[in-house]
N, C-alpha and C. Protein backbone atom coordinates (compact mmCIF):
# COMPACT_ATOMS: atom_id res chain seq x y z
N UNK A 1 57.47 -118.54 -161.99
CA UNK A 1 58.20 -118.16 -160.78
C UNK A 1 58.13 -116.64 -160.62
N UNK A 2 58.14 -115.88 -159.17
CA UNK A 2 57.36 -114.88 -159.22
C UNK A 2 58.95 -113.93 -158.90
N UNK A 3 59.04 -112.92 -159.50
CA UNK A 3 60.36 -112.41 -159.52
C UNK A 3 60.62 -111.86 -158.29
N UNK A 4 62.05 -111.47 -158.12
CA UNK A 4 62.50 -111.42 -157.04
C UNK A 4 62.37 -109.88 -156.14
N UNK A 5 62.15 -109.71 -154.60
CA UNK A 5 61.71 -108.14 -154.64
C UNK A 5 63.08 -107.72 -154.95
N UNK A 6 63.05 -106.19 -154.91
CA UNK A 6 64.24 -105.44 -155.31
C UNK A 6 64.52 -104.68 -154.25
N UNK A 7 66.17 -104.73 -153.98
CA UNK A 7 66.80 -104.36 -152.92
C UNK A 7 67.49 -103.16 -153.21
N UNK A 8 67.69 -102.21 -152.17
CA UNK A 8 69.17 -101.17 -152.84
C UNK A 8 69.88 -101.16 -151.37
N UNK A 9 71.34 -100.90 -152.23
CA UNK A 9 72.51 -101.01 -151.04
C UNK A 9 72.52 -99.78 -151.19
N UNK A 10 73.29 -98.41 -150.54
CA UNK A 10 73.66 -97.21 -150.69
C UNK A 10 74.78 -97.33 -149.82
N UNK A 11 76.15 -97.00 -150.21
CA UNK A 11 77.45 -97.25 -149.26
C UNK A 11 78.26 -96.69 -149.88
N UNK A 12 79.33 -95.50 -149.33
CA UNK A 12 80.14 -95.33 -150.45
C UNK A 12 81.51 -96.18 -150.17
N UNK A 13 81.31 -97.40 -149.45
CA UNK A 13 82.33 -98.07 -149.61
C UNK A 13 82.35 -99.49 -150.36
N UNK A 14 83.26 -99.69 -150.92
CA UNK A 14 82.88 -100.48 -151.77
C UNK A 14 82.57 -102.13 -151.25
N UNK A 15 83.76 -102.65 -150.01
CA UNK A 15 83.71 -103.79 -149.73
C UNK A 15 82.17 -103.56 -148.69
N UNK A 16 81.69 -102.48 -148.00
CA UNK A 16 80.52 -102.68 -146.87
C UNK A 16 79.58 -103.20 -148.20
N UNK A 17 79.12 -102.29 -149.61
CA UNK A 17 78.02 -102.37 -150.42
C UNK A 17 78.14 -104.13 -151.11
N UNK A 18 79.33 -104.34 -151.15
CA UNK A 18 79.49 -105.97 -151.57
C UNK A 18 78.88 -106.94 -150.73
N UNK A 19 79.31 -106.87 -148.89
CA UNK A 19 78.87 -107.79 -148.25
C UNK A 19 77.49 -107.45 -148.07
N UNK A 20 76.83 -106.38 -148.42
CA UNK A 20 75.10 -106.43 -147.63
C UNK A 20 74.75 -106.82 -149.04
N UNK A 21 75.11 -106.51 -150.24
CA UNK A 21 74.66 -107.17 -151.32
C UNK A 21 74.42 -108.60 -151.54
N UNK A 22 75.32 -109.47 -150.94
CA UNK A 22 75.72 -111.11 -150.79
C UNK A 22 74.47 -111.27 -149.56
N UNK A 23 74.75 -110.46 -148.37
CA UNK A 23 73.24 -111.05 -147.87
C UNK A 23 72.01 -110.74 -148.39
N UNK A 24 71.98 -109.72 -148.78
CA UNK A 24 70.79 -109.69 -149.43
C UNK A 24 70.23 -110.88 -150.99
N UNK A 25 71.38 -110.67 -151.19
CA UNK A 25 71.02 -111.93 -152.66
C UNK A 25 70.77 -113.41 -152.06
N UNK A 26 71.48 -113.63 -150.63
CA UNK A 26 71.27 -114.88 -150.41
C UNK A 26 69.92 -115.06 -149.16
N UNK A 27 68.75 -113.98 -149.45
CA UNK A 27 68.20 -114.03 -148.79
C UNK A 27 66.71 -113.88 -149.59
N UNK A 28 67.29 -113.80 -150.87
CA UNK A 28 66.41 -113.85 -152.01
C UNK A 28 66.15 -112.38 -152.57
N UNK A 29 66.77 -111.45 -152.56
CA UNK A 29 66.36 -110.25 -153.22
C UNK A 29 67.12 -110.16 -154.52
N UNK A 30 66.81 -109.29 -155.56
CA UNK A 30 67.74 -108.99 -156.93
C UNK A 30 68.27 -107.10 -155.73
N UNK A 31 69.84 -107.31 -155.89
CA UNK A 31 69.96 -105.85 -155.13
C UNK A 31 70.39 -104.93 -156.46
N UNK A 32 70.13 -103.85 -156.21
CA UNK A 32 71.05 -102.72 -156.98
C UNK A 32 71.76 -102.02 -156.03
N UNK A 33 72.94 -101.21 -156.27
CA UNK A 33 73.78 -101.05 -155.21
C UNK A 33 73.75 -98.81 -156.04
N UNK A 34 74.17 -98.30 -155.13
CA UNK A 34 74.52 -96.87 -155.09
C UNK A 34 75.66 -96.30 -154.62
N UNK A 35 76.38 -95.61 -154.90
CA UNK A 35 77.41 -95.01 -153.98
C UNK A 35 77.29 -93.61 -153.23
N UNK A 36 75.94 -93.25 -153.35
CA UNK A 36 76.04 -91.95 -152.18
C UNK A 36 74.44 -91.85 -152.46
N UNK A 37 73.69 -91.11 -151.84
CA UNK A 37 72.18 -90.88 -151.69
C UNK A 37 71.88 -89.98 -152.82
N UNK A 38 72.87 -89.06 -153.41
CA UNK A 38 71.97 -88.86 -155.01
C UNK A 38 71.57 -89.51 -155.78
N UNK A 39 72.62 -90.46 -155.96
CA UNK A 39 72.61 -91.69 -157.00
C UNK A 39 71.55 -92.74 -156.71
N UNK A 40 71.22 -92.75 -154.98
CA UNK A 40 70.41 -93.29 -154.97
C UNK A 40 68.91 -93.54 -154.72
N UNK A 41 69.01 -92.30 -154.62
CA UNK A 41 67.34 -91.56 -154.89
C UNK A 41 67.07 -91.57 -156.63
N UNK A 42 67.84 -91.42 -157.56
CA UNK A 42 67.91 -91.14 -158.73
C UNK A 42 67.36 -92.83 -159.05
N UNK A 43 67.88 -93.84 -158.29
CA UNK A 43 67.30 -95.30 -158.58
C UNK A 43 66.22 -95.93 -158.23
N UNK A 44 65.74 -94.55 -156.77
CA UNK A 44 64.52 -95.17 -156.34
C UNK A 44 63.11 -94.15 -157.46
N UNK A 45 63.67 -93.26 -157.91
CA UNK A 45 62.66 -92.91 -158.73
C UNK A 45 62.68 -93.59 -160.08
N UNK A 46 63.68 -94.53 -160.57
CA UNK A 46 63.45 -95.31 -161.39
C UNK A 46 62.80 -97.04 -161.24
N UNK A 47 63.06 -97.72 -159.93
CA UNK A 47 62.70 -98.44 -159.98
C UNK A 47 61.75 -98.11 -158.32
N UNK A 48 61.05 -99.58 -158.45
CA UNK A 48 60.45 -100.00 -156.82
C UNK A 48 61.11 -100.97 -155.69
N UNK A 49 62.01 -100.40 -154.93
CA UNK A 49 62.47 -101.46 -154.22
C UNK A 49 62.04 -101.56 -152.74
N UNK A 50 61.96 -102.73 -152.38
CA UNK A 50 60.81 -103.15 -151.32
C UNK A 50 61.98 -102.96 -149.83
N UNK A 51 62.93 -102.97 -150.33
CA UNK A 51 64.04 -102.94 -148.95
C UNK A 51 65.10 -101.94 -149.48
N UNK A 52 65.69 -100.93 -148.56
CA UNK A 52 66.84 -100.17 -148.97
C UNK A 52 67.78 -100.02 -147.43
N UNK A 53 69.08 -100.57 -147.56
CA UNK A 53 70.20 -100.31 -146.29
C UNK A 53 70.97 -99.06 -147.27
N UNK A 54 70.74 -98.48 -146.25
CA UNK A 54 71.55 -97.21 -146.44
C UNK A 54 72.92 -96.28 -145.07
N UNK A 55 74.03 -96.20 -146.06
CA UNK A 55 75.14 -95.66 -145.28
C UNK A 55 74.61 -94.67 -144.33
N UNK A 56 75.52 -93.88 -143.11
CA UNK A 56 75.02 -92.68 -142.71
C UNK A 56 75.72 -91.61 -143.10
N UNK A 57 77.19 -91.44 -143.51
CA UNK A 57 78.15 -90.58 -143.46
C UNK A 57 78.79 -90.99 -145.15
N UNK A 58 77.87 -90.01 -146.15
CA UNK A 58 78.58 -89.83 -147.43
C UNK A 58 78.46 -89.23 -148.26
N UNK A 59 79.26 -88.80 -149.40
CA UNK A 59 79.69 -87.67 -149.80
C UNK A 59 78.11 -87.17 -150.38
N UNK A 60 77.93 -86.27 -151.06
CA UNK A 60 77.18 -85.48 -151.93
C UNK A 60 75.78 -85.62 -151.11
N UNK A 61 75.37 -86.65 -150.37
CA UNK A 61 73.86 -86.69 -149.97
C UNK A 61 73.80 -87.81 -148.62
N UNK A 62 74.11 -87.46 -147.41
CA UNK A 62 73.98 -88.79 -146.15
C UNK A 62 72.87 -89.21 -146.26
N UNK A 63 72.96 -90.12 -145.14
CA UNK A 63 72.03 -90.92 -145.17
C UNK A 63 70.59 -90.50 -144.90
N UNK A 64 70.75 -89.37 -143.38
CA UNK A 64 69.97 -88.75 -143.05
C UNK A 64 68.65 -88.09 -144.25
N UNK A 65 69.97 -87.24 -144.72
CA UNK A 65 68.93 -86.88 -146.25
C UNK A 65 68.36 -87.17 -147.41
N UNK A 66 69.53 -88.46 -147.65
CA UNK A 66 68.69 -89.33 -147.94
C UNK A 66 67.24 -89.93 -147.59
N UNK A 67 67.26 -90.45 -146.20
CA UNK A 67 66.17 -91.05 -145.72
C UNK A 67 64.77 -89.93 -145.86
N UNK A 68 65.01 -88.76 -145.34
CA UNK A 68 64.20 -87.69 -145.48
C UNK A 68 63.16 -87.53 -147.00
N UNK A 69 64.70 -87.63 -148.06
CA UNK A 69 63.85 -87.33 -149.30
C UNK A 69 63.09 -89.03 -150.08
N UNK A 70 63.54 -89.93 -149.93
CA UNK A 70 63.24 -91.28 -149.82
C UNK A 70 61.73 -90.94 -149.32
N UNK A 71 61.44 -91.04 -148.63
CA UNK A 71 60.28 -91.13 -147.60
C UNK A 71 59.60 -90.49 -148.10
N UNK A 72 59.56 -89.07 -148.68
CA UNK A 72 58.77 -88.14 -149.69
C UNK A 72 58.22 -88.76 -151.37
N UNK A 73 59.06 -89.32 -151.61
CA UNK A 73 58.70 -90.37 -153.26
C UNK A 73 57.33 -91.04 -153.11
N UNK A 74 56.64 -90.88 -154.04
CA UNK A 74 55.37 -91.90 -154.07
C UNK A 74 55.80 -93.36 -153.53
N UNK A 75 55.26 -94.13 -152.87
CA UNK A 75 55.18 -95.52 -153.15
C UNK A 75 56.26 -96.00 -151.65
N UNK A 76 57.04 -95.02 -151.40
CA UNK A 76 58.24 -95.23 -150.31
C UNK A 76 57.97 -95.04 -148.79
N UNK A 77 56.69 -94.61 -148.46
CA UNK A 77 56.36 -94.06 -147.19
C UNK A 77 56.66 -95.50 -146.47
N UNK A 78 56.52 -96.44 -146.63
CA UNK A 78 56.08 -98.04 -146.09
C UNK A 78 57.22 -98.47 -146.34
N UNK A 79 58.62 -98.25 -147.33
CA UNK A 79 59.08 -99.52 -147.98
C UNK A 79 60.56 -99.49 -146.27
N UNK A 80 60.82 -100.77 -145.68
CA UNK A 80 61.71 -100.14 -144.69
C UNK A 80 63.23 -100.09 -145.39
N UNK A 81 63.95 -98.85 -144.31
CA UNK A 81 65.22 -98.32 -144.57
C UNK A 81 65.93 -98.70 -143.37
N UNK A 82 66.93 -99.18 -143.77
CA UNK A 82 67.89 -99.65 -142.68
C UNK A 82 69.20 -98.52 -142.82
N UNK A 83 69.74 -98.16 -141.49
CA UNK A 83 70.43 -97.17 -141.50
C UNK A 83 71.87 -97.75 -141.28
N UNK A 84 72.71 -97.74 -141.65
CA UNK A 84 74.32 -98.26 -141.40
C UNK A 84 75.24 -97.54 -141.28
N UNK A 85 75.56 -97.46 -139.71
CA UNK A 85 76.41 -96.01 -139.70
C UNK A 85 77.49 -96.72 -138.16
N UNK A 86 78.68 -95.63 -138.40
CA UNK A 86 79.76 -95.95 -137.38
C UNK A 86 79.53 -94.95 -135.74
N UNK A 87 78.40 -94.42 -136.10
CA UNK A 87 78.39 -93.49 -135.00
C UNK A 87 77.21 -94.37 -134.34
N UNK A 88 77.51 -94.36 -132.68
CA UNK A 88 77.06 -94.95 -132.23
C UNK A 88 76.00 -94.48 -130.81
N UNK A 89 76.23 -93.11 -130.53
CA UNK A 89 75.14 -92.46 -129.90
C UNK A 89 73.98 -92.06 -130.61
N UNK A 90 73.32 -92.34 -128.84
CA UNK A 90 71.43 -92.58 -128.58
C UNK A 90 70.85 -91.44 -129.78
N UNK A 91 71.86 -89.97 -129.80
CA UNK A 91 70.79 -88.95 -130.51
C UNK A 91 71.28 -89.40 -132.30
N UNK A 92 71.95 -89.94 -132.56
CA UNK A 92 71.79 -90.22 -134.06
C UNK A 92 71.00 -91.12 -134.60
N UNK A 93 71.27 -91.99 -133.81
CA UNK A 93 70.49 -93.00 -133.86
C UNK A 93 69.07 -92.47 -133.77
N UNK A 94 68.15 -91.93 -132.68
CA UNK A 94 66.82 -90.87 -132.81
C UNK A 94 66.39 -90.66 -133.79
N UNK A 95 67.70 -89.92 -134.21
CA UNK A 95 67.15 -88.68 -135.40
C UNK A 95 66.90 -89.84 -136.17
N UNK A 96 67.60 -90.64 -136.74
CA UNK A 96 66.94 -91.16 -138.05
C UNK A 96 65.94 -91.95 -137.75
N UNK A 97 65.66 -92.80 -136.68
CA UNK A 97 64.99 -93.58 -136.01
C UNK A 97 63.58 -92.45 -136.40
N UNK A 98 63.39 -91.48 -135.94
CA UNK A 98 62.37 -90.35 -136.44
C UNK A 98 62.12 -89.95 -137.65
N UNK A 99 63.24 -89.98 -138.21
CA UNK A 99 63.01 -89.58 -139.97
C UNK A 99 62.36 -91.13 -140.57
N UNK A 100 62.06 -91.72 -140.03
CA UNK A 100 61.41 -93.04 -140.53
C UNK A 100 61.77 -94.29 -141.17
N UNK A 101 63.21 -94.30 -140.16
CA UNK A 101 64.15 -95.43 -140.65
C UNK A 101 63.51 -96.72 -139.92
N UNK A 102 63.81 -97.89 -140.68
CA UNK A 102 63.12 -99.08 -140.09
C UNK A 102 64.21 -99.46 -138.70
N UNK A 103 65.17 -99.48 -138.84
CA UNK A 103 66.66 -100.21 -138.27
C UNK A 103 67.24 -99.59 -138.49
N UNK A 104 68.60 -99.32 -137.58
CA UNK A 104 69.31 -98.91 -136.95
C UNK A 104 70.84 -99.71 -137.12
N UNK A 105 72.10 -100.24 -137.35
CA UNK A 105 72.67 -101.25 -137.50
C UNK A 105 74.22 -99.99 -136.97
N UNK A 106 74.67 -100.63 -136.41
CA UNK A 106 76.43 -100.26 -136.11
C UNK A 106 77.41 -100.70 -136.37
N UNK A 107 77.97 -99.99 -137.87
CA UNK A 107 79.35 -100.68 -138.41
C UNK A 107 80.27 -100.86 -137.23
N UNK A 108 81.27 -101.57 -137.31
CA UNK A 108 81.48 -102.94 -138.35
C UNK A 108 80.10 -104.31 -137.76
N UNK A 109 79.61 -104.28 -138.95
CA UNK A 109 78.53 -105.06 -138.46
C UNK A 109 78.96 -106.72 -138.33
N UNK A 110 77.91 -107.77 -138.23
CA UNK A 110 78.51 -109.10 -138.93
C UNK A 110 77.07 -109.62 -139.02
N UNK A 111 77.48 -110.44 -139.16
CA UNK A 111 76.32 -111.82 -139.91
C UNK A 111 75.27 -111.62 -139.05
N UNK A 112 75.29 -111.86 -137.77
CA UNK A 112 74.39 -111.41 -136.65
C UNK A 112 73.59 -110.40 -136.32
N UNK A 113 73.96 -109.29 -136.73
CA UNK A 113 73.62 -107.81 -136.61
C UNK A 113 72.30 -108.08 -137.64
N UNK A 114 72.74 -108.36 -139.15
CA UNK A 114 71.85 -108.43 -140.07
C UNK A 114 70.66 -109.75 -140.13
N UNK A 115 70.97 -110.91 -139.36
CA UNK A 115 70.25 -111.54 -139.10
C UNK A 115 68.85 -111.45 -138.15
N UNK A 116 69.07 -110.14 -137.23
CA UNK A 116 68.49 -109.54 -135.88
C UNK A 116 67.57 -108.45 -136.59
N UNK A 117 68.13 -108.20 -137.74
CA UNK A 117 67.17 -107.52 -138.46
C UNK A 117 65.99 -108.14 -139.29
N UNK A 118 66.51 -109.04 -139.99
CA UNK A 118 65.53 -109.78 -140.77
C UNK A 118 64.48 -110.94 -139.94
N UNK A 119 65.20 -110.79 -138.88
CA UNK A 119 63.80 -111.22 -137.87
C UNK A 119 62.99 -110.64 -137.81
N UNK A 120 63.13 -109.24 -137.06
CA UNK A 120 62.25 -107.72 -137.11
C UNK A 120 61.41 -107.79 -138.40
N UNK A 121 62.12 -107.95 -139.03
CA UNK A 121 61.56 -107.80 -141.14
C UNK A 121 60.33 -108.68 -140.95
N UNK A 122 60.55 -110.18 -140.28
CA UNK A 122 59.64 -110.46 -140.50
C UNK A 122 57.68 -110.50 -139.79
């Protein structure tokens, strides 16, 4: 059986990183989860993960810069980044949409939001 791809959550909240974790596991990924974009750049240079949802607004490293330095790592130019953020104007959305985010998503999300994505995914 061929192992599972690898996911990362990045959220510094704890119940948002739980529920995208549960979809993601029930959608077949193994996830690892992060609480701010140092921590989780620090995981993407340790492992390869084929999907990463990432917060927009958190402490030590957003999402933004996150996504920026993500995208710079060997192997990451391709892998898509989903952006999860409460702000809901056209120019934030842009900017990361430009920094080479796959998706776009507007907390409080639900089942639907993430389903609309994994269509796209496919």
């Amino acid at each position: 059986m061929a192992d599972k791809p690898l996911a990362l959550v990045v959220d510094d909240t704890d119940l948002h990183r739980s529920l995208i974790k549960m979809t993601l596991s029930a959608k077949g990924y193994a996830v690892t989860a992060a609480s701010d974009g140092l921590e989780a750049l620090e995981r993407c240079k340790e492992q390869n993960f084929k999907l990463i949802f990432s917060d927009f607004e958190m402490p030590n490293m957003n999402g933004a810069e996150f996504l920026r330095a993500v995208k710079r790592l060997q192997g990451y130019r391709s892998v898509p980044v989903v952006i999860l953020s409460t702000l809901t104007d056209a120019e934030t959305r842009q900017r990361v949409m430009d920094l080479g985010a796959f998706h776009y998503i507007v907390k409080p999300f639900n089942q639907a939001k993430l389903d609309e994505f994994f269509q796209k995914l496919a």
